[in-house]
PDB file of N, CA and C in Angstrom:
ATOM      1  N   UNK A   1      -2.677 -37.511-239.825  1.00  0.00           N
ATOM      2  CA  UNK A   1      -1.473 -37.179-239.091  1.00  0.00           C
ATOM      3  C   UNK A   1      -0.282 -37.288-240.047  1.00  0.00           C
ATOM      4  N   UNK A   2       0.909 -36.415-240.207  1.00  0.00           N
ATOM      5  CA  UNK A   2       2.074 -35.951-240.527  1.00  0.00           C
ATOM      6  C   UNK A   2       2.764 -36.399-240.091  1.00  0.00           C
ATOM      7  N   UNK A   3       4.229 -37.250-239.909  1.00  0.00           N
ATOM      8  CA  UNK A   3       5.421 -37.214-239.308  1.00  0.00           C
ATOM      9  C   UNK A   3       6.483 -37.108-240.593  1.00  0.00           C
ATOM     10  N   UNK A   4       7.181 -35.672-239.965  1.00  0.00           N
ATOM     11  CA  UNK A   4       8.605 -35.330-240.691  1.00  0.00           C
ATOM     12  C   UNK A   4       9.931 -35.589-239.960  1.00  0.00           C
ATOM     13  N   UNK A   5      10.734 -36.185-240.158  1.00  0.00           N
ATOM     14  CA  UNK A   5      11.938 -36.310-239.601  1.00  0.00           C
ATOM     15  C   UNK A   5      13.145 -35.998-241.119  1.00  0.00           C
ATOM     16  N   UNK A   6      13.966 -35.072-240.311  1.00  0.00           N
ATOM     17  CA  UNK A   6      14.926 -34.012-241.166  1.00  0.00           C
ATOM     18  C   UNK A   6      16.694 -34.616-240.187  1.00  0.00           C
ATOM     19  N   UNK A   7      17.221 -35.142-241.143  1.00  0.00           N
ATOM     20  CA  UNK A   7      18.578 -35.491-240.677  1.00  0.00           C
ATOM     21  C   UNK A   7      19.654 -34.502-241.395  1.00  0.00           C
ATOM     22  N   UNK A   8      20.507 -33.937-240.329  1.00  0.00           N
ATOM     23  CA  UNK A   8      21.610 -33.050-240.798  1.00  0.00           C
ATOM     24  C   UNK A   8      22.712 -33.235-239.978  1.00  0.00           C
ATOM     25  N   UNK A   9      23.489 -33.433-241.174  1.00  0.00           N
ATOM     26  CA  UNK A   9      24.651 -33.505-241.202  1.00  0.00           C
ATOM     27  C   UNK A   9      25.715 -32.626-241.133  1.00  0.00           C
ATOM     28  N   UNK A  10      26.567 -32.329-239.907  1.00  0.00           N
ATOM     29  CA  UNK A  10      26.638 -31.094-239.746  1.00  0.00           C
ATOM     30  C   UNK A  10      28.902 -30.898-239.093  1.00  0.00           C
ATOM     31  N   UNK A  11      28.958 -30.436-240.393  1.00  0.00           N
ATOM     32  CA  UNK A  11      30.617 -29.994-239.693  1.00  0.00           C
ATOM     33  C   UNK A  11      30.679 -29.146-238.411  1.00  0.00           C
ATOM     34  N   UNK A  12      31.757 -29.591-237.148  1.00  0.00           N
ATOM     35  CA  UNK A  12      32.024 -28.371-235.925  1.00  0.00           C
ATOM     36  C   UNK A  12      33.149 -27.857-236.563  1.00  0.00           C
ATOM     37  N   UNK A  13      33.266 -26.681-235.559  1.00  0.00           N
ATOM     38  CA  UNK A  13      34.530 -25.774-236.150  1.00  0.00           C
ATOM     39  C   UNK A  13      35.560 -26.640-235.603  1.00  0.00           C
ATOM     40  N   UNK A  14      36.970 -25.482-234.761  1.00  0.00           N
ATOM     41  CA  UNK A  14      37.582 -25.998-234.250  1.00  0.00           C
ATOM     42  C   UNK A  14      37.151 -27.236-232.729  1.00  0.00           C
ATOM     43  N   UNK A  15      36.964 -28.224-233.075  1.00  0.00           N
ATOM     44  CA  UNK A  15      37.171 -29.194-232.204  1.00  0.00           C
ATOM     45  C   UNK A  15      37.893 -29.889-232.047  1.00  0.00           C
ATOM     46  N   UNK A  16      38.587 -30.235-230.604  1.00  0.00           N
ATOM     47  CA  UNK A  16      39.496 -31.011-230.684  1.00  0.00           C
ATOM     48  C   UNK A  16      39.279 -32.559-229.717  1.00  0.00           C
ATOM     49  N   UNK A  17      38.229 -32.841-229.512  1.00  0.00           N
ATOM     50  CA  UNK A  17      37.916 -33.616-228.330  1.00  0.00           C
ATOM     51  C   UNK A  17      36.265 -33.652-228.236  1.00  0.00           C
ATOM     52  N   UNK A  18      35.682 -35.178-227.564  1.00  0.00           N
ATOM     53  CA  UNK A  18      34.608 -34.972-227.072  1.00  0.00           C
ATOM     54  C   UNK A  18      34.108 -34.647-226.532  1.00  0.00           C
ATOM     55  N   UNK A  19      34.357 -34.051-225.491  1.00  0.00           N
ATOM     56  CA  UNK A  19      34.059 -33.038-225.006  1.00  0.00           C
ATOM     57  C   UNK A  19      33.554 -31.901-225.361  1.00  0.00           C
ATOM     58  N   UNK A  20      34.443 -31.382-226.387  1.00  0.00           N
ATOM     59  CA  UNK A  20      34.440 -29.978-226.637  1.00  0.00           C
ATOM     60  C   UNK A  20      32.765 -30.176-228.029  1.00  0.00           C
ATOM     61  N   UNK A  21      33.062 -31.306-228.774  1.00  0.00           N
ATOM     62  CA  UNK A  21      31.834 -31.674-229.411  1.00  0.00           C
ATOM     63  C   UNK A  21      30.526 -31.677-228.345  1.00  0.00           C
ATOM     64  N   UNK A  22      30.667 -32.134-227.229  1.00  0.00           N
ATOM     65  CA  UNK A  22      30.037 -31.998-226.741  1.00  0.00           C
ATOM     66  C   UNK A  22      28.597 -30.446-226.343  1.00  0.00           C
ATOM     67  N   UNK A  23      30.246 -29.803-225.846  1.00  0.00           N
ATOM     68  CA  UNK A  23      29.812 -28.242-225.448  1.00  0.00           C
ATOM     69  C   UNK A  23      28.938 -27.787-226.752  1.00  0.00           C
ATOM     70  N   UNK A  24      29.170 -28.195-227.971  1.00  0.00           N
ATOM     71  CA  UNK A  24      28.660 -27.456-229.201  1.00  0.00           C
ATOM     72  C   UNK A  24      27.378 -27.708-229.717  1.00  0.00           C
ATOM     73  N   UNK A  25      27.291 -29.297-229.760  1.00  0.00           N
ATOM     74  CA  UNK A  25      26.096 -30.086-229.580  1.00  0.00           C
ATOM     75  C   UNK A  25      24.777 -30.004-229.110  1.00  0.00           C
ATOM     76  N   UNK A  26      25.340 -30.079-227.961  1.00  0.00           N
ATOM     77  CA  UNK A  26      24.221 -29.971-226.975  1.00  0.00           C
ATOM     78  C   UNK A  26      23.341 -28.847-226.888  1.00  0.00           C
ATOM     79  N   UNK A  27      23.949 -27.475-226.496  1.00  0.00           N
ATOM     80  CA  UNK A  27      23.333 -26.148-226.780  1.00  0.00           C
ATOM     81  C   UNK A  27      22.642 -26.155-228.449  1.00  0.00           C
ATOM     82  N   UNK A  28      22.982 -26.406-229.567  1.00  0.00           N
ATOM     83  CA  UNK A  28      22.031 -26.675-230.604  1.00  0.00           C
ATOM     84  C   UNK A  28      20.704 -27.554-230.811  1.00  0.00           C
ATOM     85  N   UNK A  29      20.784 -28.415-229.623  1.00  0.00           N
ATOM     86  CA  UNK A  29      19.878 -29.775-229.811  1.00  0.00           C
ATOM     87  C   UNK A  29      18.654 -28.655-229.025  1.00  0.00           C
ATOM     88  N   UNK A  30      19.068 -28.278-227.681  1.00  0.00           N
ATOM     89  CA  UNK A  30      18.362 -27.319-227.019  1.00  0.00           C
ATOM     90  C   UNK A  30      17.699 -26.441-227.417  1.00  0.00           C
ATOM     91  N   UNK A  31      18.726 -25.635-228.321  1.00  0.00           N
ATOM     92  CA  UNK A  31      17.944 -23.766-228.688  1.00  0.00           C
ATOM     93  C   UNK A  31      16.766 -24.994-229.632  1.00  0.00           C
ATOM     94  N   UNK A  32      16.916 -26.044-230.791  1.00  0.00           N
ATOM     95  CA  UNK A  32      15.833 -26.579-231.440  1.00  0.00           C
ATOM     96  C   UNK A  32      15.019 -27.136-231.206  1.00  0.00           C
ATOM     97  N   UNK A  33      15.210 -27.746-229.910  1.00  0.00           N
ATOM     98  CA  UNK A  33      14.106 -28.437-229.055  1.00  0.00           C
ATOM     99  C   UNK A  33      13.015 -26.991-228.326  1.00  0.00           C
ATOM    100  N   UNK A  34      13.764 -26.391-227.347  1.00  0.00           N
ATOM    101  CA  UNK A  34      13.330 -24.945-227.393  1.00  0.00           C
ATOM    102  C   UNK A  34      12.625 -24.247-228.571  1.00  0.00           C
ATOM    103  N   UNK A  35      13.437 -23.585-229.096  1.00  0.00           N
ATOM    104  CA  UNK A  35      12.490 -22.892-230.015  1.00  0.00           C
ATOM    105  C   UNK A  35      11.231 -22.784-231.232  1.00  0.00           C
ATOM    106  N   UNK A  36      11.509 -24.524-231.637  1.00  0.00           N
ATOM    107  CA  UNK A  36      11.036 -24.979-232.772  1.00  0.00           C
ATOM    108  C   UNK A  36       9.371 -26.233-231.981  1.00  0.00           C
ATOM    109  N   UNK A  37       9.575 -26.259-230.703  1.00  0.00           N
ATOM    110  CA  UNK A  37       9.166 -27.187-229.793  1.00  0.00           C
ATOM    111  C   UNK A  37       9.215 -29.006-230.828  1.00  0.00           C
ATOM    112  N   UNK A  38       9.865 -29.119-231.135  1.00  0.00           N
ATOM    113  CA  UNK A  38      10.066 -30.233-231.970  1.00  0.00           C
ATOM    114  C   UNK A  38      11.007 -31.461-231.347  1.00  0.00           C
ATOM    115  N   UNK A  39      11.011 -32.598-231.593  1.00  0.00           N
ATOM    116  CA  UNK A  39      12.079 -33.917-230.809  1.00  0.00           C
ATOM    117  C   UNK A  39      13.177 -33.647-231.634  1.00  0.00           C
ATOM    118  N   UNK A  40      14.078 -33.689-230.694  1.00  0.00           N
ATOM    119  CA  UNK A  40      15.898 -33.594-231.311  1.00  0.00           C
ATOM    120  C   UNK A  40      16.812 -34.750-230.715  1.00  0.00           C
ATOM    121  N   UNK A  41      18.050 -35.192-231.478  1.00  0.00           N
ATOM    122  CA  UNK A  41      19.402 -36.131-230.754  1.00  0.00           C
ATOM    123  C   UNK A  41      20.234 -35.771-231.369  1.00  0.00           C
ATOM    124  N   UNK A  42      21.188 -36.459-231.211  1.00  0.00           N
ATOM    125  CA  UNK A  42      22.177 -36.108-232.114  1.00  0.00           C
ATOM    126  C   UNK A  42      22.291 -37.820-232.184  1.00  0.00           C
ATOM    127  N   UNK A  43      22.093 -38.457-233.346  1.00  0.00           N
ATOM    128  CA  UNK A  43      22.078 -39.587-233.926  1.00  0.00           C
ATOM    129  C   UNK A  43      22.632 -40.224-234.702  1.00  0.00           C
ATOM    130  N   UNK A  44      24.329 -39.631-234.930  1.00  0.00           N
ATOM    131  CA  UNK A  44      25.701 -40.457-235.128  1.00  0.00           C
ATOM    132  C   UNK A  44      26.489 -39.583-235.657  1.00  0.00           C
ATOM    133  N   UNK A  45      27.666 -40.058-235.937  1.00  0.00           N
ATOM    134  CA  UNK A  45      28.713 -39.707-235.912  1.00  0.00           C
ATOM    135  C   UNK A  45      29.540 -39.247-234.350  1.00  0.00           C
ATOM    136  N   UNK A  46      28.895 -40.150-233.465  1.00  0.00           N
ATOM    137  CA  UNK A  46      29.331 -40.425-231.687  1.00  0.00           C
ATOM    138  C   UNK A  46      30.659 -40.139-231.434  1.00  0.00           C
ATOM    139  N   UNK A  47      31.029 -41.170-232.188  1.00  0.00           N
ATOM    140  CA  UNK A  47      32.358 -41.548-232.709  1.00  0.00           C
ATOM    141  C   UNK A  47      33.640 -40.154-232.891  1.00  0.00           C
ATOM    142  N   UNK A  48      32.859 -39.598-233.123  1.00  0.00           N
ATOM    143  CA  UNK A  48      33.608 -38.259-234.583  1.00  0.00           C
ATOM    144  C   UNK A  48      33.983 -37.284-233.967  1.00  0.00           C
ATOM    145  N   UNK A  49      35.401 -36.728-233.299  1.00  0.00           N
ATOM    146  CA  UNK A  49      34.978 -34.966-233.027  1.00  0.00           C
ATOM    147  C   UNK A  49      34.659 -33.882-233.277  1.00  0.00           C
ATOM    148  N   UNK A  50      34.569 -33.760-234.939  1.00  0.00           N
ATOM    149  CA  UNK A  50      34.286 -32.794-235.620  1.00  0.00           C
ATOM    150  C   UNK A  50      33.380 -32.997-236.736  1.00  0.00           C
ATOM    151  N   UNK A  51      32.734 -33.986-236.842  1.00  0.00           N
ATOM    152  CA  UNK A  51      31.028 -34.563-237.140  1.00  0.00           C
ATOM    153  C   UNK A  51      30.156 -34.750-236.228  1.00  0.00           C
ATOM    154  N   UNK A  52      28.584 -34.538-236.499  1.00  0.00           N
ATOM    155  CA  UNK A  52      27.350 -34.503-235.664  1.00  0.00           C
ATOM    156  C   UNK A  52      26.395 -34.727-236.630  1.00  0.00           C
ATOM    157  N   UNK A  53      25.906 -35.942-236.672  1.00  0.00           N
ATOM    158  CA  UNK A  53      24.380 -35.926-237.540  1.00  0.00           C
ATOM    159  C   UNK A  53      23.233 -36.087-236.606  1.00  0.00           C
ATOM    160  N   UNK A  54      22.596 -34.885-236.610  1.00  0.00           N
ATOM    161  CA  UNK A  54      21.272 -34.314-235.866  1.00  0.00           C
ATOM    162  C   UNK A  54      19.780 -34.542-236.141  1.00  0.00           C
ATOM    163  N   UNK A  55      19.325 -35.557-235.752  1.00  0.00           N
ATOM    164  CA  UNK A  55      17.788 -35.907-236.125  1.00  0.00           C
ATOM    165  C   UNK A  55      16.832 -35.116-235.610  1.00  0.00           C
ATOM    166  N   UNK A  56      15.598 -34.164-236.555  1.00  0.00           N
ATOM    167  CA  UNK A  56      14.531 -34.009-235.750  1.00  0.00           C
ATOM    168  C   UNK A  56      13.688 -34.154-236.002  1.00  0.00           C
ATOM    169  N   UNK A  57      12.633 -34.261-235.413  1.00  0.00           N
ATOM    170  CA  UNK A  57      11.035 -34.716-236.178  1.00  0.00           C
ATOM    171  C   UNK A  57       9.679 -33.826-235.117  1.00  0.00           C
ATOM    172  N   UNK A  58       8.748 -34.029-236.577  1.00  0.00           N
ATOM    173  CA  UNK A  58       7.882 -33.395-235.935  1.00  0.00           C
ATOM    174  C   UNK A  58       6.533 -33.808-236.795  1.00  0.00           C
ATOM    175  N   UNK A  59       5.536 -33.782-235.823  1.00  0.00           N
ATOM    176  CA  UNK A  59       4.276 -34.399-236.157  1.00  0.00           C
ATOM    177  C   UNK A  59       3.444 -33.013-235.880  1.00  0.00           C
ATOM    178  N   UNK A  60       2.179 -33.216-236.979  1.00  0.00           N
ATOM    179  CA  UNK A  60       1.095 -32.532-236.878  1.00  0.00           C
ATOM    180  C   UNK A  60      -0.210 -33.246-237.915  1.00  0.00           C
ATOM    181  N   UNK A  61      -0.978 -32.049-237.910  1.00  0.00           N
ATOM    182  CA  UNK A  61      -2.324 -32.906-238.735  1.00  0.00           C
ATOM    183  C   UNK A  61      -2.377 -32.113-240.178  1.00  0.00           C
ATOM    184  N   UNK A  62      -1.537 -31.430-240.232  1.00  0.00           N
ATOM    185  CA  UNK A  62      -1.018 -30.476-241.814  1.00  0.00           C
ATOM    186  C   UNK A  62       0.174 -30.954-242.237  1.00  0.00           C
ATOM    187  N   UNK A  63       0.473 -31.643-243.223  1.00  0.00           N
ATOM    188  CA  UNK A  63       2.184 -31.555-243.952  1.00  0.00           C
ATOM    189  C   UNK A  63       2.237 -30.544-244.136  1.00  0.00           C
ATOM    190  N   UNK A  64       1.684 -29.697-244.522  1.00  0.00           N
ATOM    191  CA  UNK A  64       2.459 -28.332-244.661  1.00  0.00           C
ATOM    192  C   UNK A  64       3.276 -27.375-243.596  1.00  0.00           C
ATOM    193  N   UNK A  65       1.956 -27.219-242.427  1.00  0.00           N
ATOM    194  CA  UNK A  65       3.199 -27.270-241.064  1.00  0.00           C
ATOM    195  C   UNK A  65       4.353 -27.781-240.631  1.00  0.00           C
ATOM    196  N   UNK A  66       4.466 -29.019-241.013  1.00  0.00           N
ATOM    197  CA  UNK A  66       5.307 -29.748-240.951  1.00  0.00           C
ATOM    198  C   UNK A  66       6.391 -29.531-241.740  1.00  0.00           C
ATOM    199  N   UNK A  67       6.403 -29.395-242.966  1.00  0.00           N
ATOM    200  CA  UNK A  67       7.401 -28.821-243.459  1.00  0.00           C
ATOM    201  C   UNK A  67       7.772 -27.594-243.342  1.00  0.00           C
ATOM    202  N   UNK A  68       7.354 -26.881-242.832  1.00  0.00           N
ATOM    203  CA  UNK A  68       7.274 -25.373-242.630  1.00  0.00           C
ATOM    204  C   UNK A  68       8.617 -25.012-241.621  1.00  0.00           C
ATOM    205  N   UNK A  69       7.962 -25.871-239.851  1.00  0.00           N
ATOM    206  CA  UNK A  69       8.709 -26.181-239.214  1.00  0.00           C
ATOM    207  C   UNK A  69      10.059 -26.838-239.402  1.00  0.00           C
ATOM    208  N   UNK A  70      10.058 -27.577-240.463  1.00  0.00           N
ATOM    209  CA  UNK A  70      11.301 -29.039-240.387  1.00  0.00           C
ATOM    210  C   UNK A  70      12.405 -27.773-241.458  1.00  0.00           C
ATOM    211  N   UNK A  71      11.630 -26.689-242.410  1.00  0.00           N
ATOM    212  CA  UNK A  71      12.510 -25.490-242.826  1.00  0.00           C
ATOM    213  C   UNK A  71      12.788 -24.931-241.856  1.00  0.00           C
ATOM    214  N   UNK A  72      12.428 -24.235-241.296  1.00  0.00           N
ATOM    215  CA  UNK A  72      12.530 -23.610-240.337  1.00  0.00           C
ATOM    216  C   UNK A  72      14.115 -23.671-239.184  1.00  0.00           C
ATOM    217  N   UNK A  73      13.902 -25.442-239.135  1.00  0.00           N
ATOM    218  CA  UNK A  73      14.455 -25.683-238.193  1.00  0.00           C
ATOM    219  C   UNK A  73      15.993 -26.041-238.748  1.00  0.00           C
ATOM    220  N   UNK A  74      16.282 -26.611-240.408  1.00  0.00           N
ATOM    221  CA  UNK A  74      16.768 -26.556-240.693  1.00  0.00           C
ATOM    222  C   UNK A  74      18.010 -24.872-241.530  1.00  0.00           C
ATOM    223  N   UNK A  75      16.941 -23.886-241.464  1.00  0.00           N
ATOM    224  CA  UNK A  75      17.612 -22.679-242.017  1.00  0.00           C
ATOM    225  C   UNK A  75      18.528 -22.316-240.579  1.00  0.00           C
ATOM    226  N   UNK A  76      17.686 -22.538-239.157  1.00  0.00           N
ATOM    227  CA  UNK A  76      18.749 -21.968-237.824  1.00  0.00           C
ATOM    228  C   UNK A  76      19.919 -22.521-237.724  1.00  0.00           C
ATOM    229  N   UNK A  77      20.131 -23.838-238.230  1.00  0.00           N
ATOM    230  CA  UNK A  77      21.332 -24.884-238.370  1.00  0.00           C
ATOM    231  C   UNK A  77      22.308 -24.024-238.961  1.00  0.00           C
ATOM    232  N   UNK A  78      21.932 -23.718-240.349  1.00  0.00           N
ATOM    233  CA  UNK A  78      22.444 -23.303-241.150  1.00  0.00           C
ATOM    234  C   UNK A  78      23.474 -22.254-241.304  1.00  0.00           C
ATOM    235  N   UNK A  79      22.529 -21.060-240.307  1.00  0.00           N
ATOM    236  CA  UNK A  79      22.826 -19.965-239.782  1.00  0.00           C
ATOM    237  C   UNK A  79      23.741 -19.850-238.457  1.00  0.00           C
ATOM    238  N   UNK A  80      23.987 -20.968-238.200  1.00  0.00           N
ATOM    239  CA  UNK A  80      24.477 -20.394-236.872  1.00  0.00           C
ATOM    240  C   UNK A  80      26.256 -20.767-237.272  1.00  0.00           C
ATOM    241  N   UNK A  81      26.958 -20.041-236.554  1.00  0.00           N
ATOM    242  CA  UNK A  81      28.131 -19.814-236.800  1.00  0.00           C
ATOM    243  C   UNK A  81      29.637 -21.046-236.655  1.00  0.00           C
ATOM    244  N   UNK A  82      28.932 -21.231-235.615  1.00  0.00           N
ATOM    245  CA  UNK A  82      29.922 -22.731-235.074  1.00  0.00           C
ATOM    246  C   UNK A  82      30.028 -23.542-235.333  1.00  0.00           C
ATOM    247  N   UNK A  83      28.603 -24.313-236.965  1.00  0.00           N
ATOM    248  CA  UNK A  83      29.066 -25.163-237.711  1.00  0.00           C
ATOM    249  C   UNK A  83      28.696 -24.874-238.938  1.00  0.00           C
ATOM    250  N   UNK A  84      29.270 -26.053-239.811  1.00  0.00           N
ATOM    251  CA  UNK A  84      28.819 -25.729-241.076  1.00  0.00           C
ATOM    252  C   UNK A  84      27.805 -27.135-241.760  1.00  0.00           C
ATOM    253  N   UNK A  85      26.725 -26.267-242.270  1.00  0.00           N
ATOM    254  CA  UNK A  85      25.825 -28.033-242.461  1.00  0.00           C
ATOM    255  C   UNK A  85      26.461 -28.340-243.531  1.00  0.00           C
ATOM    256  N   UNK A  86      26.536 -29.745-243.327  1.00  0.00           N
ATOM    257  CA  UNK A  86      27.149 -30.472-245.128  1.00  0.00           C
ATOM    258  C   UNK A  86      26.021 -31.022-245.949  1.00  0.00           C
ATOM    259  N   UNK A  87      24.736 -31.445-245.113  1.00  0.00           N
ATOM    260  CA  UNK A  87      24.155 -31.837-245.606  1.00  0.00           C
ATOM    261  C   UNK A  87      22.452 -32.182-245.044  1.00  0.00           C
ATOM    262  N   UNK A  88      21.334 -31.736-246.191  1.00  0.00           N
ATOM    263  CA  UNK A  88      19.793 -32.173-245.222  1.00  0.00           C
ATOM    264  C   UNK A  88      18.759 -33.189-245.336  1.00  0.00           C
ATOM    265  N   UNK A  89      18.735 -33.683-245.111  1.00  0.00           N
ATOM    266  CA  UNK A  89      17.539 -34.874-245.660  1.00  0.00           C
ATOM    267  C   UNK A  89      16.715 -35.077-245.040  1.00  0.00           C
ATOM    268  N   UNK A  90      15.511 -35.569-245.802  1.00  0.00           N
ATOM    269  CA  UNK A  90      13.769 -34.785-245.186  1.00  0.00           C
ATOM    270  C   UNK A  90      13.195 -36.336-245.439  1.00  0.00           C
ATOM    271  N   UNK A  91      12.590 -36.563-244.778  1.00  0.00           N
ATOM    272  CA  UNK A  91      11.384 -37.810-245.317  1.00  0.00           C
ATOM    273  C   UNK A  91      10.015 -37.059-244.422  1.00  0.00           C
ATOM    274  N   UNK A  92       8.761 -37.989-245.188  1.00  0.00           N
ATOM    275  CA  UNK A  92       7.529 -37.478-244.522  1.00  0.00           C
ATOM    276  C   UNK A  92       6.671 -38.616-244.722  1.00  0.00           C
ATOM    277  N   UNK A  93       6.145 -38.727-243.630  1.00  0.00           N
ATOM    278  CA  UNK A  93       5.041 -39.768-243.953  1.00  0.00           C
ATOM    279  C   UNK A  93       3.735 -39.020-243.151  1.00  0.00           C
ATOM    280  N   UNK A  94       2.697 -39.250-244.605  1.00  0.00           N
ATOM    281  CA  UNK A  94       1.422 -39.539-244.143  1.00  0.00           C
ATOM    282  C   UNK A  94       0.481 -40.824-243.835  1.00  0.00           C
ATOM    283  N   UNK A  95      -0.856 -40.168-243.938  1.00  0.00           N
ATOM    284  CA  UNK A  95      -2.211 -40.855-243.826  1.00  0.00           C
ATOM    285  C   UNK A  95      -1.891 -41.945-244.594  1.00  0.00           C
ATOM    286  N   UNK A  96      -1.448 -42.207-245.987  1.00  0.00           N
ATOM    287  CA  UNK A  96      -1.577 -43.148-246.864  1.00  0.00           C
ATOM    288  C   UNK A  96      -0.328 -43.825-246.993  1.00  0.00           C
ATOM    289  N   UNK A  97       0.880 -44.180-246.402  1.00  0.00           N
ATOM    290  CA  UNK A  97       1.654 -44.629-246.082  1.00  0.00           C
ATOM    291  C   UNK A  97       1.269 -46.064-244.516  1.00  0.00           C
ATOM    292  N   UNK A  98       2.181 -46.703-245.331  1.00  0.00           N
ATOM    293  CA  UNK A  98       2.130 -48.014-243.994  1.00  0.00           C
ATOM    294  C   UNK A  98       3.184 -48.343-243.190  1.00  0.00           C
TER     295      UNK A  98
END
């Protein structure tokens, strides 16, 4: 068994409020939970109105799937218009890890 978890760090556009972080957030955590079928949060920068660092992870019995997906999921971030990623970070643990 595989587990990848991919943290991104991610600028909003114009925000001015939590709220409005909110509205932006949330619909991203979704379309990636949705489309990628993978676990998503948004896992700090709470605090922040115009920061979001976005955790997701995903398990299988291939690392390679796994990374496949955790690209994957990270290029839609990337692409989408309303933010800008600042930053991605990947860890993976296998079989031979404790």
């Amino acid at each position: 068994m595989f587990v990848g978890a991919l943290e991104l760090d991610i600028l909003l556009g114009d925000v001015g409020s939590l709220k409005q972080k909110r509205s932006v957030v949330r619909p991203l955590v979704a379309d990636l939970r949705r489309k990628f079928e993978v676990a998503v949060a948004e896992a700090g920068h709470l605090d922040l109105y115009r920061r979001a660092l976005v955790g997701v992870s995903c398990v299988a019995a291939d690392a390679g799937h796994v990374r496949d997906v955790l690209d994957r999921c990270e290029r839609f971030v990337a692409e989408r218009p309303e933010v800008e990623l600042l930053s991605a970070r990947r860890r993976m643990l296998g079989p031979e890890d404790d």
